[in-house]
Each structure stands twice: as structure tokens, then as C-alpha cells.
N, C-alpha and C. Protein backbone atom coordinates (compact mmCIF):
# COMPACT_ATOMS: atom_id res chain seq x y z
N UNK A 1 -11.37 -2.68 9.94
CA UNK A 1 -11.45 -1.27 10.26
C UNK A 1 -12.53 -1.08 11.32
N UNK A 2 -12.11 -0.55 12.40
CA UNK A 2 -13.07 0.02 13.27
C UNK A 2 -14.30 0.59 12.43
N UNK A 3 -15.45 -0.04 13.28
CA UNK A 3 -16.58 0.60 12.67
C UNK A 3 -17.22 1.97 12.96
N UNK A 4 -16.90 2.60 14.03
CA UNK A 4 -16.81 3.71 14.82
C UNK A 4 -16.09 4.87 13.97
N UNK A 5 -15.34 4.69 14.07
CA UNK A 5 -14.15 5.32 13.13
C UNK A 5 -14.86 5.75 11.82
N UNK A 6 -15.19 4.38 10.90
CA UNK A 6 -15.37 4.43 9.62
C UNK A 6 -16.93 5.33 9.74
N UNK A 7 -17.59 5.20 10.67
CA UNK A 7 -19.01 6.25 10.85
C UNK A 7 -18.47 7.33 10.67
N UNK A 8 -17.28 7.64 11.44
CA UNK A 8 -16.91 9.58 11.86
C UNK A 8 -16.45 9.81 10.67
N UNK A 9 -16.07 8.84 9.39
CA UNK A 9 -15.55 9.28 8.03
C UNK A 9 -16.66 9.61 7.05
N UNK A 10 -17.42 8.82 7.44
CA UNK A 10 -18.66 9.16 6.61
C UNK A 10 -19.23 10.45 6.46
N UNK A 11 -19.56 10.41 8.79
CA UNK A 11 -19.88 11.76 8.24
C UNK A 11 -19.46 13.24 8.09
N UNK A 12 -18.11 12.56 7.76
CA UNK A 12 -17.23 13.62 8.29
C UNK A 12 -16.96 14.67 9.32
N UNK A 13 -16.90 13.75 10.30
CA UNK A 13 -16.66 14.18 12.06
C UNK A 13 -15.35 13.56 11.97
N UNK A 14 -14.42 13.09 11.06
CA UNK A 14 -12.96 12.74 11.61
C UNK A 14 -12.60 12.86 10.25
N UNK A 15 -10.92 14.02 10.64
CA UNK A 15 -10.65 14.03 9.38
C UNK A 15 -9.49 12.93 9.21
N UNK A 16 -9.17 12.48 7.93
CA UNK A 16 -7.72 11.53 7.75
C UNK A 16 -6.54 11.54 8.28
N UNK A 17 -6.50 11.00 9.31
CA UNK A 17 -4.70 11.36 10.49
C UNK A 17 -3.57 10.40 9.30
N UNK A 18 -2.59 10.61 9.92
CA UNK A 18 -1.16 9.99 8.96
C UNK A 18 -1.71 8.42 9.29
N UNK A 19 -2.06 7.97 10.29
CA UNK A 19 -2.28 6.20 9.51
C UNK A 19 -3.13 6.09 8.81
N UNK A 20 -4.39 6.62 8.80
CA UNK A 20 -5.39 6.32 7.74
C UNK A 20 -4.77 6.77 6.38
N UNK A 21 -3.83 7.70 6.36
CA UNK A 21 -2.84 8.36 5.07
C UNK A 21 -2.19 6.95 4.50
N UNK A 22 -1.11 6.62 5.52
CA UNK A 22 -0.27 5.63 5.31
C UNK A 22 -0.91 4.03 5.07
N UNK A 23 -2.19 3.86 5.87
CA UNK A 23 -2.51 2.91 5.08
C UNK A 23 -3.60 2.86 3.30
N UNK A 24 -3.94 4.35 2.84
CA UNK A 24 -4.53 4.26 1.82
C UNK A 24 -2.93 4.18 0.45
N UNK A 25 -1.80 4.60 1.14
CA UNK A 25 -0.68 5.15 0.72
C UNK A 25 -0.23 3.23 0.40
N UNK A 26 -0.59 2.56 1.61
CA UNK A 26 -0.18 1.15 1.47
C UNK A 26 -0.96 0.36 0.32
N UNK A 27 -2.07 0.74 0.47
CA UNK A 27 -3.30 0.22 -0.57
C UNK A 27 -2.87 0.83 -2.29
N UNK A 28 -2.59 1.76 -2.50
CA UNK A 28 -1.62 2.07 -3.37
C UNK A 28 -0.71 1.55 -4.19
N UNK A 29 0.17 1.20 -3.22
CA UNK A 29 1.37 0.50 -2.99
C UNK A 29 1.23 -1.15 -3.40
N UNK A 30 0.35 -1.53 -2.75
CA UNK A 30 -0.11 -3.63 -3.44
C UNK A 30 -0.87 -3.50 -4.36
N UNK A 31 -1.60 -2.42 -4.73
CA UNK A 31 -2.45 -2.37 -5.71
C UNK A 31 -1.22 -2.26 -7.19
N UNK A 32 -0.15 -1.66 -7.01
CA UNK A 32 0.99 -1.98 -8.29
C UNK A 32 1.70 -2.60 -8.20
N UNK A 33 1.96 -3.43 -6.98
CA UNK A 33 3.05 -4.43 -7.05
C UNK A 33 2.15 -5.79 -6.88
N UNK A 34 0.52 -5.92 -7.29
CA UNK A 34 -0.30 -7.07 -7.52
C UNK A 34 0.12 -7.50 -8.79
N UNK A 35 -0.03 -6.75 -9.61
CA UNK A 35 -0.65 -5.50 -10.72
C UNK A 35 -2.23 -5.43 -10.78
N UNK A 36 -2.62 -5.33 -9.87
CA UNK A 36 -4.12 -4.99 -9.82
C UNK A 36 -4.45 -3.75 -10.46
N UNK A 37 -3.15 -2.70 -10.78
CA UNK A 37 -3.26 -1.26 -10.61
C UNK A 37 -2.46 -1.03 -11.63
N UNK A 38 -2.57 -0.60 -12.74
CA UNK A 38 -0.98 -0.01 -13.41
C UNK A 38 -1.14 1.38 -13.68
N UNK A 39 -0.62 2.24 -12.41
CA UNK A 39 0.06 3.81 -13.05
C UNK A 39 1.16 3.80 -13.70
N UNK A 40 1.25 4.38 -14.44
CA UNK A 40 2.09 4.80 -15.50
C UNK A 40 3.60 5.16 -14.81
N UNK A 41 4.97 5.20 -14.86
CA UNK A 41 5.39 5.32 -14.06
C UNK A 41 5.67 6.04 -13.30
N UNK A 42 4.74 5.32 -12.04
CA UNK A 42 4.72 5.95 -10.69
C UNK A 42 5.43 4.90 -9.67
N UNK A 43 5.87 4.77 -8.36
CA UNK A 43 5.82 4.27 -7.15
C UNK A 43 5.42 5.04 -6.20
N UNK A 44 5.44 3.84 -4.79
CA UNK A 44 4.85 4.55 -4.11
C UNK A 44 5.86 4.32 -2.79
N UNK A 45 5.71 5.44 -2.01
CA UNK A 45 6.83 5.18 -0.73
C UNK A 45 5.97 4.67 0.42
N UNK A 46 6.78 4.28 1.12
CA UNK A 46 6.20 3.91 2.49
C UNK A 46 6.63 5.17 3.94
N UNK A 47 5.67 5.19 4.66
CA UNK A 47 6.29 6.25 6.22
C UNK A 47 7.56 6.09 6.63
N UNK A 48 8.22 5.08 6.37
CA UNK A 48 9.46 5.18 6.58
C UNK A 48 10.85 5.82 5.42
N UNK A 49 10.15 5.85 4.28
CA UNK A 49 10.81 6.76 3.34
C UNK A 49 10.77 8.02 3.64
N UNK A 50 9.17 8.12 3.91
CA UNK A 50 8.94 9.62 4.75
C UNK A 50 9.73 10.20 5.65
N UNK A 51 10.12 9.65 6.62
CA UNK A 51 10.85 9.82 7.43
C UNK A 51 12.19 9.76 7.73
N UNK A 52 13.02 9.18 6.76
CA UNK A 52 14.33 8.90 6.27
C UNK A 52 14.71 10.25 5.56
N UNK A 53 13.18 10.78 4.64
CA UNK A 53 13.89 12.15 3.67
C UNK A 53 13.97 13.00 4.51
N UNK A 54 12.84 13.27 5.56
CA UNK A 54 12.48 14.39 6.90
C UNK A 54 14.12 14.36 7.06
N UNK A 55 15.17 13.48 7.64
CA UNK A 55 15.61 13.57 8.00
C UNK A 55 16.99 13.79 7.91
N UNK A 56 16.99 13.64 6.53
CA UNK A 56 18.32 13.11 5.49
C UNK A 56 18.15 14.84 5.09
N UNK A 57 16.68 15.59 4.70
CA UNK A 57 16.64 16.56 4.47
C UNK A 57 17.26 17.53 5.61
N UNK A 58 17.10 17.93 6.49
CA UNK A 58 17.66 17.99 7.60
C UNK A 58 19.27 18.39 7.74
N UNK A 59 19.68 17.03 7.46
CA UNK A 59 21.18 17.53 7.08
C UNK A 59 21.80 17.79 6.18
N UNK A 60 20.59 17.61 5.16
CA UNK A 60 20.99 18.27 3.81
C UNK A 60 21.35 19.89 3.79
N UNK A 61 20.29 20.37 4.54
CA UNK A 61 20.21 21.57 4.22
C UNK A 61 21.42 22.43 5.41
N UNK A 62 21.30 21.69 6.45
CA UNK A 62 22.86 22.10 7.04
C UNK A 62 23.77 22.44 6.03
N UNK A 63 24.53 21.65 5.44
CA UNK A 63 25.29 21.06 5.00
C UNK A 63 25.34 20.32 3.59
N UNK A 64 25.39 21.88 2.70
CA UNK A 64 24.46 21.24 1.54
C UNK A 64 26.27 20.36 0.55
N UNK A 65 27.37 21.13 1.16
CA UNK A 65 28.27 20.45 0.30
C UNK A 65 29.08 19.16 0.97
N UNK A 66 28.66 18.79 2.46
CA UNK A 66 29.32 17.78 2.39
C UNK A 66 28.23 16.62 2.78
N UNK A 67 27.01 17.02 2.33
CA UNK A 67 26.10 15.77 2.54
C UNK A 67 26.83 14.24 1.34
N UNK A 68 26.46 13.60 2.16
CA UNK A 68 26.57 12.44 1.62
C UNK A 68 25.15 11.33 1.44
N UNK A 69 24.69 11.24 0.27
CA UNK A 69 23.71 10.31 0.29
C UNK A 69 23.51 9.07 1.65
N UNK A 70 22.63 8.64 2.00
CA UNK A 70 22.64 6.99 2.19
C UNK A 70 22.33 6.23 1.65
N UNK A 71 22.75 4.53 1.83
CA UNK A 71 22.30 3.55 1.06
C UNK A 71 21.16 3.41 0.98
N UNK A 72 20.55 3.64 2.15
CA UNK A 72 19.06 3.16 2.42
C UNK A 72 18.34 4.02 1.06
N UNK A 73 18.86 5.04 0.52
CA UNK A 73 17.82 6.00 -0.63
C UNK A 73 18.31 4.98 -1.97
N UNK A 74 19.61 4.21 -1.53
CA UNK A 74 19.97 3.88 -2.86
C UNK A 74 19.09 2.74 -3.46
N UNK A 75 18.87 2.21 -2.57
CA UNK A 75 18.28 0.73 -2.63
C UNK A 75 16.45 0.93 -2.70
N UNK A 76 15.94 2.67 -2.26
CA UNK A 76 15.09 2.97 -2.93
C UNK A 76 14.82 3.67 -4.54
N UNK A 77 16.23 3.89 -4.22
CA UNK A 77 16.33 4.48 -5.88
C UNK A 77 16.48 3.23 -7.13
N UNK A 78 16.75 1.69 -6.82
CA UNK A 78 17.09 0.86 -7.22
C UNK A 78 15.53 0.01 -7.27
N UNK A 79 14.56 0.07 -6.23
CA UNK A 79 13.07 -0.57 -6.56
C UNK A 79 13.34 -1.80 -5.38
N UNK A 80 14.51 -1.69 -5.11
CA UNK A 80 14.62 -3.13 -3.66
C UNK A 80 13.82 -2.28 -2.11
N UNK A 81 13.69 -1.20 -2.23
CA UNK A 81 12.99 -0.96 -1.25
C UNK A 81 11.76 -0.24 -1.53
N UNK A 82 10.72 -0.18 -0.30
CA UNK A 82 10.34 -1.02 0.53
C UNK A 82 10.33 -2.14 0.28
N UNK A 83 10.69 -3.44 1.24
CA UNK A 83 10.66 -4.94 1.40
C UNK A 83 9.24 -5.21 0.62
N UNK A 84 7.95 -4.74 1.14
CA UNK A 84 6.92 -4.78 1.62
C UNK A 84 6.17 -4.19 -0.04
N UNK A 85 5.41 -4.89 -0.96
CA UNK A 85 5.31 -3.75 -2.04
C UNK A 85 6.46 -3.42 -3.45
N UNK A 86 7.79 -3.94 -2.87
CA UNK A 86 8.97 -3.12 -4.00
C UNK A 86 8.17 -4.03 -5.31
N UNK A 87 8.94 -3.15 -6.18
CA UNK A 87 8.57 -2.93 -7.43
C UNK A 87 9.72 -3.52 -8.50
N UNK A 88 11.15 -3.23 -7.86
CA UNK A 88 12.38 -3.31 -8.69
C UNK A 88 12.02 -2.00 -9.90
N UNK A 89 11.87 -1.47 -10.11
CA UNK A 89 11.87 -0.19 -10.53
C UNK A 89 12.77 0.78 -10.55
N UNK A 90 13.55 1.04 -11.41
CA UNK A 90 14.50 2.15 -11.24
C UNK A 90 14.20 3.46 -11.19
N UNK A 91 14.51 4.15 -10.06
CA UNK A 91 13.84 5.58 -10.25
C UNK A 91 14.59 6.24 -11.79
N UNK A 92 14.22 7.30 -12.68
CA UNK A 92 14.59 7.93 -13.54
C UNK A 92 15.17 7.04 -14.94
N UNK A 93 14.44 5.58 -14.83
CA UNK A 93 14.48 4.75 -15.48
C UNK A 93 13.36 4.24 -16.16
N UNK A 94 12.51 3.44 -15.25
CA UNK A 94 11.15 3.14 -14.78
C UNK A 94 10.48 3.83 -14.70
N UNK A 95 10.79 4.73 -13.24
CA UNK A 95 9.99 5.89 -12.77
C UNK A 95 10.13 6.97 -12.78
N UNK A 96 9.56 7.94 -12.74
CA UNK A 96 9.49 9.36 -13.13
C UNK A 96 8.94 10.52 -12.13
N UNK A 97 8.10 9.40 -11.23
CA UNK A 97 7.66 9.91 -9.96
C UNK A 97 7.52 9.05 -8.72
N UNK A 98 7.93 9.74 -7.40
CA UNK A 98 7.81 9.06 -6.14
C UNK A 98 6.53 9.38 -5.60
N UNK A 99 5.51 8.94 -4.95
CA UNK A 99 4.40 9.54 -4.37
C UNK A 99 4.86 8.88 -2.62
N UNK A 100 4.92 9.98 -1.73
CA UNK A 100 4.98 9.21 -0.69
C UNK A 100 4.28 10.50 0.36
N UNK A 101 3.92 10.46 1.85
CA UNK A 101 3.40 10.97 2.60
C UNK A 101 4.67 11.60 3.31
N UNK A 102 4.87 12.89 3.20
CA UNK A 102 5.33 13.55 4.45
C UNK A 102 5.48 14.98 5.12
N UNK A 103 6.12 15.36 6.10
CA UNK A 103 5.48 16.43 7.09
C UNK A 103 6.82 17.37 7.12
N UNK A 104 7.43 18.32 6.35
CA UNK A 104 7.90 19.09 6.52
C UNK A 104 8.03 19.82 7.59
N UNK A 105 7.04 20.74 7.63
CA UNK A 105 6.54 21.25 8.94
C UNK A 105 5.49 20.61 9.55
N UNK A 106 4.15 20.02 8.75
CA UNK A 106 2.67 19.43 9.28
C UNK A 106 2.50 18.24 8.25
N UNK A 107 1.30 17.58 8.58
CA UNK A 107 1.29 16.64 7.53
C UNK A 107 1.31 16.63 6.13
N UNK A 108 1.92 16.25 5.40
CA UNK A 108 1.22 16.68 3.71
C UNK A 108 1.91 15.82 3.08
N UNK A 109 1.00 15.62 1.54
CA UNK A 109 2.35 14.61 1.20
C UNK A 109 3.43 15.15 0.12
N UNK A 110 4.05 14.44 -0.31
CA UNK A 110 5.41 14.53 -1.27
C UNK A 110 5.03 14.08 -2.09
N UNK A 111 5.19 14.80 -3.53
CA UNK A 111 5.45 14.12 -5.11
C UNK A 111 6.97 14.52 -5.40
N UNK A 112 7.85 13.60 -5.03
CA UNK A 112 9.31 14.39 -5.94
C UNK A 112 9.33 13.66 -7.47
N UNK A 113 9.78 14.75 -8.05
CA UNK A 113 9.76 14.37 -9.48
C UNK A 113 11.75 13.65 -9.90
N UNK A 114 11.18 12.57 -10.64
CA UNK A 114 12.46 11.89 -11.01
C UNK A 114 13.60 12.42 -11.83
N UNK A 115 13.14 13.62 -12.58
CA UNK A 115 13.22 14.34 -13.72
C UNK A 115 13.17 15.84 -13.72
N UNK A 116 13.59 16.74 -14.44
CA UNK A 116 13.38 18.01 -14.63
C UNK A 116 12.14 18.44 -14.85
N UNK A 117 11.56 19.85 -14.34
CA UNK A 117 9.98 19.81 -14.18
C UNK A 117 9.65 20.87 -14.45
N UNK A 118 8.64 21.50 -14.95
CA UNK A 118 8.33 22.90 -14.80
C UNK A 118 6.98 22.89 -13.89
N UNK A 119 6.79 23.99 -13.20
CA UNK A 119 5.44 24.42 -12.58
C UNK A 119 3.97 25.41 -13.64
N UNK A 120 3.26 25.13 -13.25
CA UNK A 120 2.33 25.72 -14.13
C UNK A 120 1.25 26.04 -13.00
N UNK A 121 0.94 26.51 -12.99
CA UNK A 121 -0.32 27.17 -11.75
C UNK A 121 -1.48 27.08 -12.75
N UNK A 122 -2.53 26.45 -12.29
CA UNK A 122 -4.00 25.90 -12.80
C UNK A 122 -5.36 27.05 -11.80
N UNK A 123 -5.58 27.83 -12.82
CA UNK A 123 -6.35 29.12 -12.32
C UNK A 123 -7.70 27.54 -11.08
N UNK A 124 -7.85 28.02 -9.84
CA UNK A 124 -9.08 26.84 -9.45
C UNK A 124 -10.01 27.81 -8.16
N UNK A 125 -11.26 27.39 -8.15
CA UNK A 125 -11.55 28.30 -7.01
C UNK A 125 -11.16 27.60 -5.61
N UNK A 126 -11.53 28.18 -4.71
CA UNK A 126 -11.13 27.67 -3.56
C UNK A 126 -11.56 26.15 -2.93
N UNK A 127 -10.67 25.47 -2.49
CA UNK A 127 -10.98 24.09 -1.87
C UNK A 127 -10.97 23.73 -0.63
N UNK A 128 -11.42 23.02 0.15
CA UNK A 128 -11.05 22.62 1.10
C UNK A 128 -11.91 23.30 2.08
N UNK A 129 -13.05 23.94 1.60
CA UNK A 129 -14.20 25.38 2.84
C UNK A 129 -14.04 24.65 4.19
N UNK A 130 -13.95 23.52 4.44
CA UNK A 130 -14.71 23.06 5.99
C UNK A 130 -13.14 23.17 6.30
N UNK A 131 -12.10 22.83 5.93
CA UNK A 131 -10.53 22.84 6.50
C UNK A 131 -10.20 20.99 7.02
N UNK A 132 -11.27 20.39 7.30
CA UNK A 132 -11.12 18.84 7.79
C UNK A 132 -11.25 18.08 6.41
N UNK A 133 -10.83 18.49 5.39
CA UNK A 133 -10.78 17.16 4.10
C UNK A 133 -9.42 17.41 3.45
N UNK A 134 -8.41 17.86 4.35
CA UNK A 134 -6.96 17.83 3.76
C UNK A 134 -6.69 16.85 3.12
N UNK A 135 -6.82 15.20 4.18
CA UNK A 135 -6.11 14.16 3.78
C UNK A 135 -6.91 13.85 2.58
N UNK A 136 -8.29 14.35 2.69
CA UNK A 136 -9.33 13.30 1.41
C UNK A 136 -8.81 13.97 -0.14
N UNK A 137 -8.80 15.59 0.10
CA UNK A 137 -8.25 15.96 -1.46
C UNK A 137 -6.70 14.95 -1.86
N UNK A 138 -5.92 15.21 -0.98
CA UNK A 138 -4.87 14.81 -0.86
C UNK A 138 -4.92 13.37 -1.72
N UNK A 139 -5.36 12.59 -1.11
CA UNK A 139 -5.41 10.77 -1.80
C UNK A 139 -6.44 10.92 -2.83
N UNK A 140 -7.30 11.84 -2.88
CA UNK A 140 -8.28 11.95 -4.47
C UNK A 140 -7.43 12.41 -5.50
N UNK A 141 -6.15 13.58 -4.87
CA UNK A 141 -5.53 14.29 -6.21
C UNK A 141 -4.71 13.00 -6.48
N UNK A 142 -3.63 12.44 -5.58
CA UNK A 142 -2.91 11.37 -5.77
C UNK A 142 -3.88 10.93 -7.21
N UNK A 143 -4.46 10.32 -6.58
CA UNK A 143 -5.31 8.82 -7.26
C UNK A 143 -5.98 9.25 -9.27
N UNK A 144 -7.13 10.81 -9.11
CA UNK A 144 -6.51 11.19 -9.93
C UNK A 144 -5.91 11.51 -10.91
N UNK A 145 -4.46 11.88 -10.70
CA UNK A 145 -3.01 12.20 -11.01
C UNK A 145 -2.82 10.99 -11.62
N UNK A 146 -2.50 9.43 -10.96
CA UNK A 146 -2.31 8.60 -11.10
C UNK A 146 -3.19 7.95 -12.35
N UNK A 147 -4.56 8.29 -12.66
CA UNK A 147 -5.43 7.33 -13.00
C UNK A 147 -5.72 8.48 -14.47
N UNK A 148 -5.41 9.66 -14.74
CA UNK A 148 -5.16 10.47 -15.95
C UNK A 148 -6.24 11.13 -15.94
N UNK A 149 -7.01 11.44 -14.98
CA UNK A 149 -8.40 12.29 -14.46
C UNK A 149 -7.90 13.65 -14.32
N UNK A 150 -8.91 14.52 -14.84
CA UNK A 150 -8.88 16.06 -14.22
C UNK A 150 -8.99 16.51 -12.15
N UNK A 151 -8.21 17.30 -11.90
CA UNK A 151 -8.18 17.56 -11.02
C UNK A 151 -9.46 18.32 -10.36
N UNK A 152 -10.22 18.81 -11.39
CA UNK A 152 -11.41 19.33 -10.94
C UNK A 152 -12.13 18.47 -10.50
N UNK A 153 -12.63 17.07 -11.14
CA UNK A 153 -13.70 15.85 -10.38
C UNK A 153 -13.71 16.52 -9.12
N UNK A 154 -12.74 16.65 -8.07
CA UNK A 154 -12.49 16.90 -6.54
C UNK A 154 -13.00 18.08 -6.74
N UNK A 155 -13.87 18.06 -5.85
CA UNK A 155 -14.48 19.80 -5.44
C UNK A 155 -15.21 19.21 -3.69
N UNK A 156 -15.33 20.80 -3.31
CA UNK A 156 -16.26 20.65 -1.94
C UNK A 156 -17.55 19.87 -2.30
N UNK A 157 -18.10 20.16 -3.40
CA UNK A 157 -19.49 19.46 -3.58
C UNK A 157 -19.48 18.37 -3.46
N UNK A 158 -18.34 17.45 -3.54
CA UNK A 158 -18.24 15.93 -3.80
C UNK A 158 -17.57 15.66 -3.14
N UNK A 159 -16.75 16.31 -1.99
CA UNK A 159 -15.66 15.55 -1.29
C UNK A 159 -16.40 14.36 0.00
N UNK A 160 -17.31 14.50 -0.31
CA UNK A 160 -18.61 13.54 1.36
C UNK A 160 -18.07 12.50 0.38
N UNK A 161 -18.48 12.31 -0.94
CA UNK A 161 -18.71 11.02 -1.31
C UNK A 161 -16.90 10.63 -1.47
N UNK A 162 -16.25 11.51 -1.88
CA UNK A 162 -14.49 11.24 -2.13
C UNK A 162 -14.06 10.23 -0.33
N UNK A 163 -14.51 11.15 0.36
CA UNK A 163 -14.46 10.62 1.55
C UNK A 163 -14.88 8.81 2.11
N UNK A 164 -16.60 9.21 1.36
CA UNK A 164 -16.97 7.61 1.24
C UNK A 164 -16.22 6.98 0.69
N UNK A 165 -15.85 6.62 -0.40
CA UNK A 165 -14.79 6.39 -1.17
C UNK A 165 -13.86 5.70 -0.57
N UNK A 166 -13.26 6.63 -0.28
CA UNK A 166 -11.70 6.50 0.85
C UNK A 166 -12.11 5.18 1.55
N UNK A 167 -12.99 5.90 2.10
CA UNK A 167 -13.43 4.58 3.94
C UNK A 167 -13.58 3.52 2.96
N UNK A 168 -14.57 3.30 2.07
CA UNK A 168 -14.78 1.95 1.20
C UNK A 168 -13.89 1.18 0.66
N UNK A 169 -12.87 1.77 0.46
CA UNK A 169 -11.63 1.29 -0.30
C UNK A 169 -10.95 0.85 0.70
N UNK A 170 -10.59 1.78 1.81
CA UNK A 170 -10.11 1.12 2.97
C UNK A 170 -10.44 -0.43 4.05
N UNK A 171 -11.94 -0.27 3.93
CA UNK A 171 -12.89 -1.07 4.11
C UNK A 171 -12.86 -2.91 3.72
N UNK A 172 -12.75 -2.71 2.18
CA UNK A 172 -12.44 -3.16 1.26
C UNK A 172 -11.04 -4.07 1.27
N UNK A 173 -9.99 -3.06 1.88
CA UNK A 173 -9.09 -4.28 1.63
C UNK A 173 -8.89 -4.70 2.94
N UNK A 174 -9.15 -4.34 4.22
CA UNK A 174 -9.12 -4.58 4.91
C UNK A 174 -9.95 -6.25 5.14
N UNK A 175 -10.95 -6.69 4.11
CA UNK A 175 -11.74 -7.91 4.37
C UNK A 175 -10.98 -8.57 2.57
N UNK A 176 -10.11 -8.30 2.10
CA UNK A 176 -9.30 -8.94 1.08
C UNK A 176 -8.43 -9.93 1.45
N UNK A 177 -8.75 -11.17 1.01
CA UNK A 177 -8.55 -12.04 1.36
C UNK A 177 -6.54 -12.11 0.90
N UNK A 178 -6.27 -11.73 -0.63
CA UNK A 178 -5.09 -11.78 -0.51
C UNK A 178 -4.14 -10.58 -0.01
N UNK A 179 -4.77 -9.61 0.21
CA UNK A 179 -4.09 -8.37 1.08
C UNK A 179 -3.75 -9.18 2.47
N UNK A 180 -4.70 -9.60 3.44
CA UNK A 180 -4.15 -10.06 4.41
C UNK A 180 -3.55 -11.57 4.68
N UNK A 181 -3.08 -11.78 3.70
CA UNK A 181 -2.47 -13.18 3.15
C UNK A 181 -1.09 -12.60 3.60
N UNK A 182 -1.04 -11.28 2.15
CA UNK A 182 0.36 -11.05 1.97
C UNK A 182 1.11 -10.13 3.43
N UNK A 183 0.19 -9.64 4.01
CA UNK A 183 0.31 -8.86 5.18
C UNK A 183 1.36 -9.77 6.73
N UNK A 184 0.06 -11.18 6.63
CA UNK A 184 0.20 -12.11 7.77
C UNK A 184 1.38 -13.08 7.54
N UNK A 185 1.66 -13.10 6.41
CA UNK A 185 2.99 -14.13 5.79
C UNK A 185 4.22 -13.10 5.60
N UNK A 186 4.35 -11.73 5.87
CA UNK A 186 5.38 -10.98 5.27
C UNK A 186 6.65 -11.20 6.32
N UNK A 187 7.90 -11.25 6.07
CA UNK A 187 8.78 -11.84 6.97
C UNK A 187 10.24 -10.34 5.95
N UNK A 188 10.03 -9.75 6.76
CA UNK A 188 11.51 -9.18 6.63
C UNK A 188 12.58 -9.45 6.19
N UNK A 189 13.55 -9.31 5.03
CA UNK A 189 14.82 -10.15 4.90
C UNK A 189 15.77 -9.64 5.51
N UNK A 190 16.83 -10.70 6.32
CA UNK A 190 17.82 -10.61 7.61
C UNK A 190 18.58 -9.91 6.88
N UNK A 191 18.83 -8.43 7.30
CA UNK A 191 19.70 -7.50 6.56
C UNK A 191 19.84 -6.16 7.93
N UNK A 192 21.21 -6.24 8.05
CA UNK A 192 20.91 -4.96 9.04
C UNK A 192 22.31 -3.85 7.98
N UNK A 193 21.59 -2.55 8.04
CA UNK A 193 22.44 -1.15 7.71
C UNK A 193 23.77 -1.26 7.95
N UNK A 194 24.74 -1.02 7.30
CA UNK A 194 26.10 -0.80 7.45
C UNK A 194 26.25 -0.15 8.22
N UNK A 195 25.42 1.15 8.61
CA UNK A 195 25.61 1.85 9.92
C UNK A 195 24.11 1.89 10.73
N UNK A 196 23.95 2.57 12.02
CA UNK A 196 22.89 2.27 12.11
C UNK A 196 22.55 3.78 11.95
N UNK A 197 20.96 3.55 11.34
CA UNK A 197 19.83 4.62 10.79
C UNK A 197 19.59 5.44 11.98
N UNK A 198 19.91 6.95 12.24
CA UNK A 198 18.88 7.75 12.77
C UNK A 198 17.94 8.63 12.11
N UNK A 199 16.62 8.22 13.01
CA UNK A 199 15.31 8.45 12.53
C UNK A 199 14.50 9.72 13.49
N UNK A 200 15.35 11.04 13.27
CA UNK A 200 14.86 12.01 14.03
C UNK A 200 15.14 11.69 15.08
């Protein structure tokens, strides 16, 4: 990790853009398919799931009765995808929740639920005062969510150190010896789409 970078996180002069998202989203992601990590069932998506729903959503909503799924969701709904991380996990089997990063209109991320859900609104005071710690609440609520923590821990008072955090963890696997093992050895399996994918 740039060391420059990781200064402006500290002191919070840079807020979290979608790769620093996508790679804490990746860190996530090997941390349960090590099992270094066990959330309860959760997975995690990759930017390109992100971007497959952006888009699949899209013509969903055109066309809400003659959409037709793609494979590519099936084979995430099945735990064979991502290559990179899969789990083999059956969604609504296994899992119960998807956690993945994406941008409707702006950045934000996605929890779709596997299952039927209700909403409950949690009385909280206001978050986020400076407006530059989107991404940090964001991967603190994830994490969290994930780890069976109250959502309050996260407040403005503490988000410098949530932030530290972040960069450290990032930091962290970035000098992990079997993270960039599995990174530098990863080889794609020869498989191309029955049709080909458009991606926006």
C-alpha cells in the first residue's frame, strides 16, 4: 500500500474511493474462504457482481415480466462464483446474506437478503458530521454486522481510529505472506459465457 495514501487515511484527508472499498470487500472475502474468519452465514461479492446486478437491474426494471435471469447469477447463487474466494455455498441454503459493494446512483454498498425480511428503524443520532467517512462507517457496519457487535461502537467520536483500523488491516494483508501467495498463483479457469456479458 502506498504510503502516501495510507498518511491521507490516517488523517483523514482521503476518504475511501471504490478500490480501497473493493479491496477491504476482498480482505473479507479470503478472510472466509481461509477460514481465518467465520461469519455466520454470510458471503461476500466481488465488483464484478456489483456490476453484473447494476446491470441485470437495469433491465430488470424495464422489463420486469420478460426478464430472464443469467447464468453468471446462477453460478453465484450456487457458491462457484467468484473464481477468486468462492465458498461453494448455496445462497438461501448456506447463506442468508450477500454483502457486496455497489452504486445505484453513487457509491454504496448492497446487503441483499437471501430470505424474507422485515425493516425496523433503530432510533440513532446523526453520523457521518465531516461527510468524508462514508466508506469507513460503511466497512465498520459491514464488519460489525458480521462479527454480532452493536452498531453504535461506530460513532463520529471513533471513526479516526475505525479509519486507522481500515488502513491497518489493509496494510496488513497487503505484507501477508499467504494473501499474496494466493493472489500471485491465481489462474482463472478456461471457461467463456454461453453468451457474451454486457457490462454497462
Amino acid at each position: 500500500m502506498d504510503f502516501e495514501k495510507m498518511r491521507k487515511y490516517l488523517l483523514g484527508l482521503h476518504s475511501f474511493d471504490m478500490l480501497d472499498m473493493d479491496a477491504m470487500m476482498y480482505l473479507f472475502r479470503e478472510r472466509t474462504a481461509l477460514p481465518r474468519w467465520r461469519p455466520d452465514r454470510v458471503t461476500f461479492m466481488n465488483c464484478m457482481f456489483s456490476n453484473q446486478i447494476i446491470t441485470a437491474y437495469g433491465k430488470f426494471d424495464g422489463n420486469m415480466r420478460g426478464y430472464k435471469i443469467d447464468d453468471n447469477f446462477l453460478e453465484y447463487g450456487r457458491g462457484d462464483l467468484p473464481y477468486h474466494g468462492s465458498t461453494c455455498s448455496v445462497w438461501s441454503v448456506d447463506v442468508d446474506q450477500q454483502q457486496g459493494r455497489g452504486s445505484f446512483c453513487r457509491p454504496h454498498s448492497t446487503n441483499r437478503q437471501g430470505c424474507p425480511y422485515t425493516v425496523s428503524y433503530v432510533p440513532m443520532h446523526g453520523l457521518n458530521m465531516s461527510g468524508d467517512d462514508c466508506g469507513a462507517y460503511l466497512l465498520k457496519f459491514i464488519e460489525c454486522h458480521l462479527l454480532g457487535l452493536d452498531f453504535s461502537l461506530v460513532n463520529d467520536e471513533n471513526i479516526k481510529e475505525a479509519r486507522h483500523k481500515i488502513a491497518y488491516d489493509l496494510w496488513e494483508a497487503a505484507n501477508d505472506a499467504v494473501l499474496q501467495s494466493r493472489m500471485s498463483t491465481f489462474k482463472p479457469p478456461k471457461r467463456a459465457p454461453v453468451k457474451p456479458v454486457q457490462l454497462g
